[in-house]
C-alpha atoms as a PDB file:
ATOM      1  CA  UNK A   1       4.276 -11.826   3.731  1.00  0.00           C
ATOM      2  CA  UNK A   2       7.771 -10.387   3.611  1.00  0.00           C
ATOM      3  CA  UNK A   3       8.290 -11.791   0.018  1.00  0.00           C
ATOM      4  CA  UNK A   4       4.893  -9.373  -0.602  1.00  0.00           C
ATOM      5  CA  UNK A   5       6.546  -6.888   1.114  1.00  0.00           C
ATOM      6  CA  UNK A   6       9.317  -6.784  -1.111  1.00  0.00           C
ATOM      7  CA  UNK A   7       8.015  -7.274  -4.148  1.00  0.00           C
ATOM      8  CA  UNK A   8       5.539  -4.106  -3.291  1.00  0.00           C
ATOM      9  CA  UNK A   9       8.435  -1.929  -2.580  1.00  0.00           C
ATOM     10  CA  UNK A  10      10.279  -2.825  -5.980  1.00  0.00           C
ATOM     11  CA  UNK A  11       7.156  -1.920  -7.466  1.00  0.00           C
ATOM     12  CA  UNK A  12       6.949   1.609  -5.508  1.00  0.00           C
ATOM     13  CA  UNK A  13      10.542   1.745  -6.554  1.00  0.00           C
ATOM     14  CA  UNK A  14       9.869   1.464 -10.001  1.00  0.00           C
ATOM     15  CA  UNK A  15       7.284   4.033  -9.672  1.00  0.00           C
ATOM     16  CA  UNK A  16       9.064   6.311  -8.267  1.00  0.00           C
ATOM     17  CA  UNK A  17      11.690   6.216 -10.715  1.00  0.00           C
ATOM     18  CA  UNK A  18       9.597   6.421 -13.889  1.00  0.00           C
ATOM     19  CA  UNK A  19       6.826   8.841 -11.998  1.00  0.00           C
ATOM     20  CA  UNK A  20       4.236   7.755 -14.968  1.00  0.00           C
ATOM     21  CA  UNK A  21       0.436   7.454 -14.082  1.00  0.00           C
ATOM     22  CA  UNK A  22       0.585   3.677 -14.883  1.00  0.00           C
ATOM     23  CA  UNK A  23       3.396   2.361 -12.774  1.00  0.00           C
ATOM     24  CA  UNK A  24       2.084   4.765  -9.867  1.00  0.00           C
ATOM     25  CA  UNK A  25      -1.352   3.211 -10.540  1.00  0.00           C
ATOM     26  CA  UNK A  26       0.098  -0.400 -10.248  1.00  0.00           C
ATOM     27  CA  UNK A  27       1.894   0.632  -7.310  1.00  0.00           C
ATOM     28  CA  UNK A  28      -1.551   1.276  -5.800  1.00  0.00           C
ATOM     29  CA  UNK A  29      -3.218  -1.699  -6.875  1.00  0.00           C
ATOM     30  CA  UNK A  30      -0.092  -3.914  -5.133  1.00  0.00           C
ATOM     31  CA  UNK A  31      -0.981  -2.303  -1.941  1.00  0.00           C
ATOM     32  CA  UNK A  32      -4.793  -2.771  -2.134  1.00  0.00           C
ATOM     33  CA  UNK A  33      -3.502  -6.236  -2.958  1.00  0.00           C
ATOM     34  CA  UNK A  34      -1.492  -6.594   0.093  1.00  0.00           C
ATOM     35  CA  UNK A  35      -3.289  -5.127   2.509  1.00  0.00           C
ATOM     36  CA  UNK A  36      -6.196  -7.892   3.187  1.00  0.00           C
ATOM     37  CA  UNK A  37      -3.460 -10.735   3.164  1.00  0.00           C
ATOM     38  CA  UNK A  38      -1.573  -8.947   5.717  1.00  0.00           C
ATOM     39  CA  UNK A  39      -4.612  -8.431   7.629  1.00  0.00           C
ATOM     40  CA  UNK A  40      -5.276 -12.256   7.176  1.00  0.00           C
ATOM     41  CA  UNK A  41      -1.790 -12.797   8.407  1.00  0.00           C
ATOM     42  CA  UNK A  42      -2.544 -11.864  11.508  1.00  0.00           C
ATOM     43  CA  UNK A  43      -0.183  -8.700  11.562  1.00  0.00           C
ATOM     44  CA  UNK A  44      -1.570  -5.222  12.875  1.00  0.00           C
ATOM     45  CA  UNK A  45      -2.764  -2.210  10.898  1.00  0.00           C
ATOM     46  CA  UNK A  46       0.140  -0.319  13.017  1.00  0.00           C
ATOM     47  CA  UNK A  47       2.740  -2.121  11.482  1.00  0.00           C
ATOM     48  CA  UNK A  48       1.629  -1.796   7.906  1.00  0.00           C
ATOM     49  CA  UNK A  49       1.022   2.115   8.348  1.00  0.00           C
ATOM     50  CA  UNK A  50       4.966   1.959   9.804  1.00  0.00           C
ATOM     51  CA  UNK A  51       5.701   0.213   6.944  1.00  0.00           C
ATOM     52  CA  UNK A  52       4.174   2.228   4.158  1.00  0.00           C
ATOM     53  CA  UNK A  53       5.423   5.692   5.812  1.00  0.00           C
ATOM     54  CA  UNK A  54       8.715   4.376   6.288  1.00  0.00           C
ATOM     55  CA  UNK A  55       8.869   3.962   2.624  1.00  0.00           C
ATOM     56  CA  UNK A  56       7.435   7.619   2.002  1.00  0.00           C
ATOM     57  CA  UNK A  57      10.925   9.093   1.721  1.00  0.00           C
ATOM     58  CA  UNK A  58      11.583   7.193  -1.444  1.00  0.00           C
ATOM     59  CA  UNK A  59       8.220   8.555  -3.537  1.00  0.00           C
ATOM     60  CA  UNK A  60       8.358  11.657  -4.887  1.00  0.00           C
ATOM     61  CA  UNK A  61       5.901  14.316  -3.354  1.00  0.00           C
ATOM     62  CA  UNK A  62       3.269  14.371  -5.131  1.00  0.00           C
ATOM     63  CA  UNK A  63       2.696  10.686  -4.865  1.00  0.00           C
ATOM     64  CA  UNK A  64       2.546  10.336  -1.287  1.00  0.00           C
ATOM     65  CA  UNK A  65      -1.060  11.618  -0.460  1.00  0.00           C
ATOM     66  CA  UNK A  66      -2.449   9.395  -2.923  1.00  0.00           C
ATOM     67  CA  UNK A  67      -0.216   6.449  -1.668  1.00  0.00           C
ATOM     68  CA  UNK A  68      -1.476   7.242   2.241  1.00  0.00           C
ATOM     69  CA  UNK A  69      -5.154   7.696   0.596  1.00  0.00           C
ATOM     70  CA  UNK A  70      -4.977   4.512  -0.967  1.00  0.00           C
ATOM     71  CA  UNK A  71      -4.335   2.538   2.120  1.00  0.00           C
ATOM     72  CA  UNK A  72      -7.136   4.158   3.924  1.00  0.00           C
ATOM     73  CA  UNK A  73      -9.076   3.532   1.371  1.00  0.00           C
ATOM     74  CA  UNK A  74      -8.683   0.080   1.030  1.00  0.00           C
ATOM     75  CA  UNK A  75      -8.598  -0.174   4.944  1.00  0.00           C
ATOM     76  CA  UNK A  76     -12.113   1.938   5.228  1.00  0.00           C
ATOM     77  CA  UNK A  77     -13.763  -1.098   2.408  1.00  0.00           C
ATOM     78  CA  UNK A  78     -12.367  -3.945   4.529  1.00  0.00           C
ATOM     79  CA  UNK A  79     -13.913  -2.828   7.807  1.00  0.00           C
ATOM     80  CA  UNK A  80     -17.477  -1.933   5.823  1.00  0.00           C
ATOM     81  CA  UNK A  81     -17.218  -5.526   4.553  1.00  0.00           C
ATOM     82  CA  UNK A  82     -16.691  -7.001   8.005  1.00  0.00           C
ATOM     83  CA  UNK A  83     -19.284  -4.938   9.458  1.00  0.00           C
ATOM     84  CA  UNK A  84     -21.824  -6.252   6.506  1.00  0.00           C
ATOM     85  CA  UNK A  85     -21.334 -10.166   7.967  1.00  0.00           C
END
């Protein structure tokens, strides 16, 4: 999970330094990505939310809302799908 980790803030990096819709887009879809392995990794919602504000600083702005939506987002699917089974 750490290797994820790092590999997703590279990519949020990257993002962040080109600020184009793609990259920012495929920053987004690297999170979605992450987030159900770390979940099936046993860690805690808690420390993925300290992880992804932690990295807030390095976005610009006007990316951050999106990037905290995005995680909600993905985290609001997830619990729908558990409730379904």
């Amino acid at each position: 999970m750490p290797v994820l980790l790092q590999v997703l803030a590279i990519v949020q990096r990257s993002s962040a330094a080109t600020d184009d819709t793609y990259s920012h887009r495929m920053g987004l879809t690297a999170l979605a990505a992450v987030v159900p392995a770390w979940l099936a990794a046993g860690k805690g919602l808690q420390e993925l939310w300290a992880c992804v504000v932690g990295a807030l600083p390095g976005l610009p702005a006007h990316r951050r809302l999106s990037l905290l939506a995005a995680l909600l987002q993905v985290r609001v699917l997830l619990a729908a799908l558990e409730f379904m089974m």
